[in-house]
PDB file of N, CA and C in Angstrom:
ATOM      1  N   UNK A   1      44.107 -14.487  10.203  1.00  0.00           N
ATOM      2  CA  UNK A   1      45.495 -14.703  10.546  1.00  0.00           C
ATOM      3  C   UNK A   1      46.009 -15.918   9.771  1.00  0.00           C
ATOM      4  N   UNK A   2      47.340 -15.858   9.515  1.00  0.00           N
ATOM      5  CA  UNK A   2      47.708 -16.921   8.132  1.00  0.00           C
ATOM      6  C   UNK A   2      47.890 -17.736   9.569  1.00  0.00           C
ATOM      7  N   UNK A   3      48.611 -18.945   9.001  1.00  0.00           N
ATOM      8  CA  UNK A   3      49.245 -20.054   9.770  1.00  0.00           C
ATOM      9  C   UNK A   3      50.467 -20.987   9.182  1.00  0.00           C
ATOM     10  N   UNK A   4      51.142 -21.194   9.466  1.00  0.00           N
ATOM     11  CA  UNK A   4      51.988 -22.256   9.072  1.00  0.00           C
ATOM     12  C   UNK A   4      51.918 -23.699   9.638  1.00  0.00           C
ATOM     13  N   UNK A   5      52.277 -24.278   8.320  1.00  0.00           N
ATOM     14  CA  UNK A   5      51.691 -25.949   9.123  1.00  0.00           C
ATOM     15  C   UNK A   5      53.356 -26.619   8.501  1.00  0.00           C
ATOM     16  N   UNK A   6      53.646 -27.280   9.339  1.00  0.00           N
ATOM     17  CA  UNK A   6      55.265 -27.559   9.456  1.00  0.00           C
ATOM     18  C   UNK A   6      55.078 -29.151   9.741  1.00  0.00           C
ATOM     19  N   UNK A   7      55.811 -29.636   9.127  1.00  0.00           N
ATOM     20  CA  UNK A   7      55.952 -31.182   9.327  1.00  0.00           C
ATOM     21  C   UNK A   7      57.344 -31.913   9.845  1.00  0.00           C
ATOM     22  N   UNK A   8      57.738 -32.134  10.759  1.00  0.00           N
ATOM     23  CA  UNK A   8      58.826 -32.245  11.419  1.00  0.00           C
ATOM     24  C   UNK A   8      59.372 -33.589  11.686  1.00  0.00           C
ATOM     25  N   UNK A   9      60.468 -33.758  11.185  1.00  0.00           N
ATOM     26  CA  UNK A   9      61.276 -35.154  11.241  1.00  0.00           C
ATOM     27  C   UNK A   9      62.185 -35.435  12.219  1.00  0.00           C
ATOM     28  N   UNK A  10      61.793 -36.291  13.179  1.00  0.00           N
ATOM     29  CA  UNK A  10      62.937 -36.157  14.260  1.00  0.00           C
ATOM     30  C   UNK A  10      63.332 -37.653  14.190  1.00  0.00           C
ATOM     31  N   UNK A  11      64.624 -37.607  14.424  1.00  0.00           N
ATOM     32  CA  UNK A  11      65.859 -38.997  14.210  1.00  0.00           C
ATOM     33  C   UNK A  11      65.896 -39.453  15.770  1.00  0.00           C
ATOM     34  N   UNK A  12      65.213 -40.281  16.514  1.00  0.00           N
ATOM     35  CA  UNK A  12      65.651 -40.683  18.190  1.00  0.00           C
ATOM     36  C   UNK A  12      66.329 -41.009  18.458  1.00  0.00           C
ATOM     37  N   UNK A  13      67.054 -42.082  17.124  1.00  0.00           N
ATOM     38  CA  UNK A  13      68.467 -42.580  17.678  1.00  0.00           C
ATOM     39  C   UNK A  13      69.287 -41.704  17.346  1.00  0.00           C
ATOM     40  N   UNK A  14      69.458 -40.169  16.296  1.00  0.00           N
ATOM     41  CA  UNK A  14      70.291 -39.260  16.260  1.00  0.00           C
ATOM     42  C   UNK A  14      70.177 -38.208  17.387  1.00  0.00           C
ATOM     43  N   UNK A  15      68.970 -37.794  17.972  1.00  0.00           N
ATOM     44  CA  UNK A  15      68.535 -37.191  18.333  1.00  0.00           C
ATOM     45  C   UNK A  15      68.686 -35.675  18.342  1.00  0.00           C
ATOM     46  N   UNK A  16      67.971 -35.946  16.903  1.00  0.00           N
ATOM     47  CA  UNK A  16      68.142 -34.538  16.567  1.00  0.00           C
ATOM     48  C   UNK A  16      66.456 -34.329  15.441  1.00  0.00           C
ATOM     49  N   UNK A  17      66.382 -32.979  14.771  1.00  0.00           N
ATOM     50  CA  UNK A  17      65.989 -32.667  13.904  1.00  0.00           C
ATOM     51  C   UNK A  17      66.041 -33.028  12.264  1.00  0.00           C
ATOM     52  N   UNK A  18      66.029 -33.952  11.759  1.00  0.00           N
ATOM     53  CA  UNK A  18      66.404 -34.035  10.110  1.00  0.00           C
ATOM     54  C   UNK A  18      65.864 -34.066   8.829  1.00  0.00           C
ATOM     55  N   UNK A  19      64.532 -33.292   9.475  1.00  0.00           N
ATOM     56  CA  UNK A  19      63.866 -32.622   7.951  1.00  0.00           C
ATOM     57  C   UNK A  19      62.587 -32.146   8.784  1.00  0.00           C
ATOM     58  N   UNK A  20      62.282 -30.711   7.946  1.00  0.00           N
ATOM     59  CA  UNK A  20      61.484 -29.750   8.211  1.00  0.00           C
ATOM     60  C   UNK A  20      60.965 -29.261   7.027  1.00  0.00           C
ATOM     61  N   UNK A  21      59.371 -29.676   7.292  1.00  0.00           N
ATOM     62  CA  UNK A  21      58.485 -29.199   5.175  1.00  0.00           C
ATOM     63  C   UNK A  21      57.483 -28.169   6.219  1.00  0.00           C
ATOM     64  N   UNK A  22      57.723 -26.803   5.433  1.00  0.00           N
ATOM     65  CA  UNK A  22      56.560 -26.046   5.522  1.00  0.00           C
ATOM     66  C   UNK A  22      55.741 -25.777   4.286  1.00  0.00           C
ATOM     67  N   UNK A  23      54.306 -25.579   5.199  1.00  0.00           N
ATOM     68  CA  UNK A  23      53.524 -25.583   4.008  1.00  0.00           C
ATOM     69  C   UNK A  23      52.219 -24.412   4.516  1.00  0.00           C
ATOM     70  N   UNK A  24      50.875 -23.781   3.189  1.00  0.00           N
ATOM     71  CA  UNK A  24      50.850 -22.930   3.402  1.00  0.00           C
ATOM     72  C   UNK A  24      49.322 -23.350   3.752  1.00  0.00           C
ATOM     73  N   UNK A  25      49.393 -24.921   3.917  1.00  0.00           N
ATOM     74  CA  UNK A  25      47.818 -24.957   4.015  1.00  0.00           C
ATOM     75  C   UNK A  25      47.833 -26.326   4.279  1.00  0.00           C
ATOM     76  N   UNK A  26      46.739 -26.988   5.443  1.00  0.00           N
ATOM     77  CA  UNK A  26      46.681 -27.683   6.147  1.00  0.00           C
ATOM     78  C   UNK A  26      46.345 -29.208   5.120  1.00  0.00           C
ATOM     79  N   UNK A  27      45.797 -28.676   3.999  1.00  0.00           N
ATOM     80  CA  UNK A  27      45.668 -30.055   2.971  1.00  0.00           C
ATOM     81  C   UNK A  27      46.958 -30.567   2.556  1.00  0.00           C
ATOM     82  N   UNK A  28      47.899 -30.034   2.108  1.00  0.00           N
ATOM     83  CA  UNK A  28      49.474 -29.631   1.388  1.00  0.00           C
ATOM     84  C   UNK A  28      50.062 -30.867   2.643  1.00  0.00           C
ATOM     85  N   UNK A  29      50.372 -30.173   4.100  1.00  0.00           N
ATOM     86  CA  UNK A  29      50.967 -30.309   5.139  1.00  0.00           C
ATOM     87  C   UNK A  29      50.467 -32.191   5.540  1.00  0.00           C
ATOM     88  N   UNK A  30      48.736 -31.824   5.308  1.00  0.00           N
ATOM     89  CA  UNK A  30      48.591 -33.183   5.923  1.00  0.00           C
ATOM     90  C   UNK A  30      49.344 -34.813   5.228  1.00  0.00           C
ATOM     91  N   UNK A  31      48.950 -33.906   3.758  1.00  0.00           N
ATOM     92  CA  UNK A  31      49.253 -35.135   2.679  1.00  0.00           C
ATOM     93  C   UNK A  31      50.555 -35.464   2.976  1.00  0.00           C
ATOM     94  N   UNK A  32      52.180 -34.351   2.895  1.00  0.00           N
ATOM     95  CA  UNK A  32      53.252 -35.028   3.256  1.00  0.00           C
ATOM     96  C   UNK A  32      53.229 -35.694   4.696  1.00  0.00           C
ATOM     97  N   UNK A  33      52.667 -35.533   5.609  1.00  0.00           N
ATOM     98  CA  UNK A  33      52.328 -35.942   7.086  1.00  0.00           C
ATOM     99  C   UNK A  33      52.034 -37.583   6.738  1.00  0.00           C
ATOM    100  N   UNK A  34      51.028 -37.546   5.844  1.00  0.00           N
ATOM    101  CA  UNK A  34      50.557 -38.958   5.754  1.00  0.00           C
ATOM    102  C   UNK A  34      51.517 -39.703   4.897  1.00  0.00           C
ATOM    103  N   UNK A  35      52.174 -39.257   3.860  1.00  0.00           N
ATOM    104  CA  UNK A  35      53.111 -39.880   2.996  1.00  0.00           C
ATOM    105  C   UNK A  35      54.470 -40.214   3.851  1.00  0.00           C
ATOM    106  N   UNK A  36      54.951 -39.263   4.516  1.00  0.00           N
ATOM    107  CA  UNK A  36      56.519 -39.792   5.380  1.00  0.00           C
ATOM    108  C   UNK A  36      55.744 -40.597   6.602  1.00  0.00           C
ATOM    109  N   UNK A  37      54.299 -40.537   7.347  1.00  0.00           N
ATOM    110  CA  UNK A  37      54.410 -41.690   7.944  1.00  0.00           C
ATOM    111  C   UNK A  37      54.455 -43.331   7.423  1.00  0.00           C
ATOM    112  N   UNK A  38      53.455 -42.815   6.184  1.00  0.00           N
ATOM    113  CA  UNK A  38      53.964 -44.253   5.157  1.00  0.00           C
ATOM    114  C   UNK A  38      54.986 -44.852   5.381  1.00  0.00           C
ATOM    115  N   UNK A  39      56.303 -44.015   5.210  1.00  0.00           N
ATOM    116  CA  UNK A  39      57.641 -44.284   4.150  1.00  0.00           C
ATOM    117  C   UNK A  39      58.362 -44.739   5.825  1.00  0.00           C
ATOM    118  N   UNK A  40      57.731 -44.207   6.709  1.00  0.00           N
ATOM    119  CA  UNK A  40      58.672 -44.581   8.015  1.00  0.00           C
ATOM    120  C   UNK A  40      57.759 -45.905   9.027  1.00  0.00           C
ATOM    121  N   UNK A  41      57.025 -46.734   8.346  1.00  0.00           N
ATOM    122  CA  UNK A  41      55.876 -47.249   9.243  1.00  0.00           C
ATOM    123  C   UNK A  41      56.545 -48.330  10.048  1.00  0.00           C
ATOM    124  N   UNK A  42      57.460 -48.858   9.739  1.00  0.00           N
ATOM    125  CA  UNK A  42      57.869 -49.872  10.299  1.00  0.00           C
ATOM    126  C   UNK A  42      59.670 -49.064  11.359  1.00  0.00           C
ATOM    127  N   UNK A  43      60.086 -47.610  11.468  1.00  0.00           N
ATOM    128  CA  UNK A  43      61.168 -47.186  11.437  1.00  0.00           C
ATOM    129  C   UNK A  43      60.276 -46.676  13.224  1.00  0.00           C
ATOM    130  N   UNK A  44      60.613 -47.578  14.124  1.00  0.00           N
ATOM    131  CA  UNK A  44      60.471 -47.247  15.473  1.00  0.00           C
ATOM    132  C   UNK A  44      61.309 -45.822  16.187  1.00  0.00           C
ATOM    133  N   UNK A  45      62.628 -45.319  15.361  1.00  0.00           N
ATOM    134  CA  UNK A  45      63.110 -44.315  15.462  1.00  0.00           C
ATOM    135  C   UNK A  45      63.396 -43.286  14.607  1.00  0.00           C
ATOM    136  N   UNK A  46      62.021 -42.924  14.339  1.00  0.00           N
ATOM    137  CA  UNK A  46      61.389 -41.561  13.947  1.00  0.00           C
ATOM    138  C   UNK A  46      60.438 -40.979  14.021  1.00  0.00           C
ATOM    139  N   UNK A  47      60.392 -40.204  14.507  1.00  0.00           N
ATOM    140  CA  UNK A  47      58.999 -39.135  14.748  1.00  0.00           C
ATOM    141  C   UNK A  47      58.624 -38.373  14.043  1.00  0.00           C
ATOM    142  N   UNK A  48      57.288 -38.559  13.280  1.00  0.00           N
ATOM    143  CA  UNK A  48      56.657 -37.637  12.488  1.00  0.00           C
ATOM    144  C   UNK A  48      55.731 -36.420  13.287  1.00  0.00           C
ATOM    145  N   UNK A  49      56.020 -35.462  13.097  1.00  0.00           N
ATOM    146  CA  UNK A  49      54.483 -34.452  13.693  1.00  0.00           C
ATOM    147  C   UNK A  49      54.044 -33.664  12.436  1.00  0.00           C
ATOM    148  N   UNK A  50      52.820 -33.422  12.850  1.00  0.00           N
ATOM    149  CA  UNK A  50      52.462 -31.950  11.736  1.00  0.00           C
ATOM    150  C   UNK A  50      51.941 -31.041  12.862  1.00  0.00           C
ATOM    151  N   UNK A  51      52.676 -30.354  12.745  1.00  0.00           N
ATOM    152  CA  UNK A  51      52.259 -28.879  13.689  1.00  0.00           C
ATOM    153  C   UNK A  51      51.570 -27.732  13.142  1.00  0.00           C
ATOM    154  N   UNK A  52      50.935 -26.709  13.820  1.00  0.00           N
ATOM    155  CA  UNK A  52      50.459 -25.377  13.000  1.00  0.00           C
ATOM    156  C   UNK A  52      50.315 -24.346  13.794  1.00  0.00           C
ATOM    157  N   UNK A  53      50.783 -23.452  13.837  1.00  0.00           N
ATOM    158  CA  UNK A  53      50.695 -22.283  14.399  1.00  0.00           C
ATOM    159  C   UNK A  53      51.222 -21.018  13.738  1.00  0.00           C
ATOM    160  N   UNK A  54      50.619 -19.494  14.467  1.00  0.00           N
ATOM    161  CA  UNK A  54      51.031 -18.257  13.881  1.00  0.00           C
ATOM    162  C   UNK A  54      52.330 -18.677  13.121  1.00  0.00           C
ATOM    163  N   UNK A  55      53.250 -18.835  13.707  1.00  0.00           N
ATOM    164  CA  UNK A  55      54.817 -18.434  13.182  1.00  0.00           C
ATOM    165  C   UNK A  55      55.648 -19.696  13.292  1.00  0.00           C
ATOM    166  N   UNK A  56      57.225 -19.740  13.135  1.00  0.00           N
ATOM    167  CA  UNK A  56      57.698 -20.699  13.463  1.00  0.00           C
ATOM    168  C   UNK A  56      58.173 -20.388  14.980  1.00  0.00           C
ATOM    169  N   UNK A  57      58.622 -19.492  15.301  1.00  0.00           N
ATOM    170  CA  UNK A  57      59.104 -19.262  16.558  1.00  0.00           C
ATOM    171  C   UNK A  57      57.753 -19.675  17.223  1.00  0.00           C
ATOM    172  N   UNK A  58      56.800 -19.572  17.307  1.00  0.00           N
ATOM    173  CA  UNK A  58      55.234 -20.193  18.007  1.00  0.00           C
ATOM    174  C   UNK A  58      55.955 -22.119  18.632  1.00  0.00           C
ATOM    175  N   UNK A  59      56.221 -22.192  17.211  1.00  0.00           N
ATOM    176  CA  UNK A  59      56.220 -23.761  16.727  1.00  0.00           C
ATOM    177  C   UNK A  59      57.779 -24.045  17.756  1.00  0.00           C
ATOM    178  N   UNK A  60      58.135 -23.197  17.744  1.00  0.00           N
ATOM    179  CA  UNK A  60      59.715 -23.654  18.559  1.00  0.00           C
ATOM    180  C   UNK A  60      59.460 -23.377  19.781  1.00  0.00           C
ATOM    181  N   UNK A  61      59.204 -22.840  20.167  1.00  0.00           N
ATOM    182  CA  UNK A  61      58.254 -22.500  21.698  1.00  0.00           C
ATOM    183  C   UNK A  61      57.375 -23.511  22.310  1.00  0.00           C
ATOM    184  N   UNK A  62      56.534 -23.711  21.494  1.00  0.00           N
ATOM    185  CA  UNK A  62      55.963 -25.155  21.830  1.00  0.00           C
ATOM    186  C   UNK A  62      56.433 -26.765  21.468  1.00  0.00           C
ATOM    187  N   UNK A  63      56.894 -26.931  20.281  1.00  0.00           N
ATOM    188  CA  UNK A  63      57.911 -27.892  20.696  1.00  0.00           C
ATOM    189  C   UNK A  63      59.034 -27.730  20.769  1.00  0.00           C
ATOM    190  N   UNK A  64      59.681 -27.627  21.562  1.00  0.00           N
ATOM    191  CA  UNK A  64      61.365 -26.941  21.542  1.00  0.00           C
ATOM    192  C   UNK A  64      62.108 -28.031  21.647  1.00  0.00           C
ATOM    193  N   UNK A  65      61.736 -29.508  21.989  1.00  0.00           N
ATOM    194  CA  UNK A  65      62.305 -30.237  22.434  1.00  0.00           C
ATOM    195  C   UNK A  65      62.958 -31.199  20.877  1.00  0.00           C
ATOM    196  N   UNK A  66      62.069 -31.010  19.788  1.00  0.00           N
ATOM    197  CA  UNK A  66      62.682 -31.015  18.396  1.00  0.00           C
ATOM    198  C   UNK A  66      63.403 -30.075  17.777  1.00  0.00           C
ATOM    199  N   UNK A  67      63.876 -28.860  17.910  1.00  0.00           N
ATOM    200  CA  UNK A  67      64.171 -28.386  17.700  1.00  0.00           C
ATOM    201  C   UNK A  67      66.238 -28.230  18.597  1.00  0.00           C
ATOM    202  N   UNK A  68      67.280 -28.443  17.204  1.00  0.00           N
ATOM    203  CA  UNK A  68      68.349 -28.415  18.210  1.00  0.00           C
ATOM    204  C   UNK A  68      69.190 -27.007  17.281  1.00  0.00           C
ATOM    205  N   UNK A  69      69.775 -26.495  18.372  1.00  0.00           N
ATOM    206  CA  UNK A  69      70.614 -24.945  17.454  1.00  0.00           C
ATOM    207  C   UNK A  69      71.963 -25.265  16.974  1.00  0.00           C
ATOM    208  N   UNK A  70      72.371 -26.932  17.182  1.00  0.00           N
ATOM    209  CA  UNK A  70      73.258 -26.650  15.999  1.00  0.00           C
ATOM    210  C   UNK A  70      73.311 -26.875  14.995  1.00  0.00           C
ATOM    211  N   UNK A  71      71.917 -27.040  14.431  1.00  0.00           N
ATOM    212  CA  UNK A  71      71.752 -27.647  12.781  1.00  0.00           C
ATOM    213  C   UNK A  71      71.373 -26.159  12.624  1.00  0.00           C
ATOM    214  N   UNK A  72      72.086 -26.005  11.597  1.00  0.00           N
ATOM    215  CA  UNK A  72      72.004 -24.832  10.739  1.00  0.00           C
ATOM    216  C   UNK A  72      70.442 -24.221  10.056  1.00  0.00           C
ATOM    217  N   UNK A  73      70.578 -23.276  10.304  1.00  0.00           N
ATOM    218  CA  UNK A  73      68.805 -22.904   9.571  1.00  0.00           C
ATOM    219  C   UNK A  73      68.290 -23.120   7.908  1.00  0.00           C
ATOM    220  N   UNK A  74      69.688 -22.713   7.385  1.00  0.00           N
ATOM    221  CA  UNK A  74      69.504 -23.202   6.160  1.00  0.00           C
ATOM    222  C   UNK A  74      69.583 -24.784   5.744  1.00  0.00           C
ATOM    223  N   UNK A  75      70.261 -25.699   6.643  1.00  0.00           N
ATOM    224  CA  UNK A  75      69.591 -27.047   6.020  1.00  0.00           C
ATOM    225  C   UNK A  75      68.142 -27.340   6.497  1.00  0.00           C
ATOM    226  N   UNK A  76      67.476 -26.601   7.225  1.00  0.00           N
ATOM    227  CA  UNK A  76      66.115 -26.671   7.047  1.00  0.00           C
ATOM    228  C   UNK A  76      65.453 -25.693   6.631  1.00  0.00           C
ATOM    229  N   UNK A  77      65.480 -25.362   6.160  1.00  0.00           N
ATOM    230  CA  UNK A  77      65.352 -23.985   5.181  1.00  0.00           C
ATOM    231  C   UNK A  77      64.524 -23.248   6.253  1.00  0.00           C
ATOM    232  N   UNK A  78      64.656 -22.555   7.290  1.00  0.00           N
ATOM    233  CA  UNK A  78      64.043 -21.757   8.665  1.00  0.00           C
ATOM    234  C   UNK A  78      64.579 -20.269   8.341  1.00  0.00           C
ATOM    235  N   UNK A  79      65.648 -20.498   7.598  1.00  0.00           N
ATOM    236  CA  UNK A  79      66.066 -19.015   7.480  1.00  0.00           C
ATOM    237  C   UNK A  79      64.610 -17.876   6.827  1.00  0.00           C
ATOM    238  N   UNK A  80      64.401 -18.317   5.797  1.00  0.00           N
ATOM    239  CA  UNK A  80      63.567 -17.857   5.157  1.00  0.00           C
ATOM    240  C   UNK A  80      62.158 -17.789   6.211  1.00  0.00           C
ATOM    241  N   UNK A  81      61.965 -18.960   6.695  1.00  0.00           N
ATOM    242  CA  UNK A  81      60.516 -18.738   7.632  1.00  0.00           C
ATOM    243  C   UNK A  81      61.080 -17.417   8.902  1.00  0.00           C
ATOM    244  N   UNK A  82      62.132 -17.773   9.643  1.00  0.00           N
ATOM    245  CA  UNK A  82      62.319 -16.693  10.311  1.00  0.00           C
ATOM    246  C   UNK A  82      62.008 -15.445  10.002  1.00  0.00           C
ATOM    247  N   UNK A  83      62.891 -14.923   8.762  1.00  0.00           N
ATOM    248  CA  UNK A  83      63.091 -13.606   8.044  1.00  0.00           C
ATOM    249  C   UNK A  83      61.507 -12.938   7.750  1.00  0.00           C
ATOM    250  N   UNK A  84      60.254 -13.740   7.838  1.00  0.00           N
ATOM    251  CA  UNK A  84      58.913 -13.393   7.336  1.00  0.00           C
ATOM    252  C   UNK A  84      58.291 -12.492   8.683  1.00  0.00           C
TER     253      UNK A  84
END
């Protein structure tokens, strides 16, 4: 079974969603994981995750609480993961 490994940017003081990297393999996923926690180490309001599961709808199901419906699918490019 494939997997998707998704790296998810959440804004606390926006509180919202503001960047979403999928990737097709857990080496790919970890490395940006480790590079944006770099770039945010000292930024108390942002949340990095790397998630992985079957699908994205999996991934929205289980964290739903990053996830908001009025950011458009295409600025996180989800359209395309949906459509698979």
């Amino acid at each position: 079974m494939e997997s998707v490994h998704v790296v998810l940017v959440y804004s606390l003081r926006e509180q919202k969603l503001v960047d979403l990297q999928e990737f097709d393999n857990d080496h790919d996923a970890h490395v940006a994981y480790v590079a944006l926690e770099r770039e945010h180490l000292f930024d108390s309001d942002v949340e990095i995750v790397l998630v992985a599961a079957d699908s994205i709808d999996t991934i929205k199901a289980t964290h739903g609480s990053y996830f908001d419906e009025d950011i458009s699918l295409e600025s996180l490019g989800l359209r395309e993961l949906l459509a698979q």
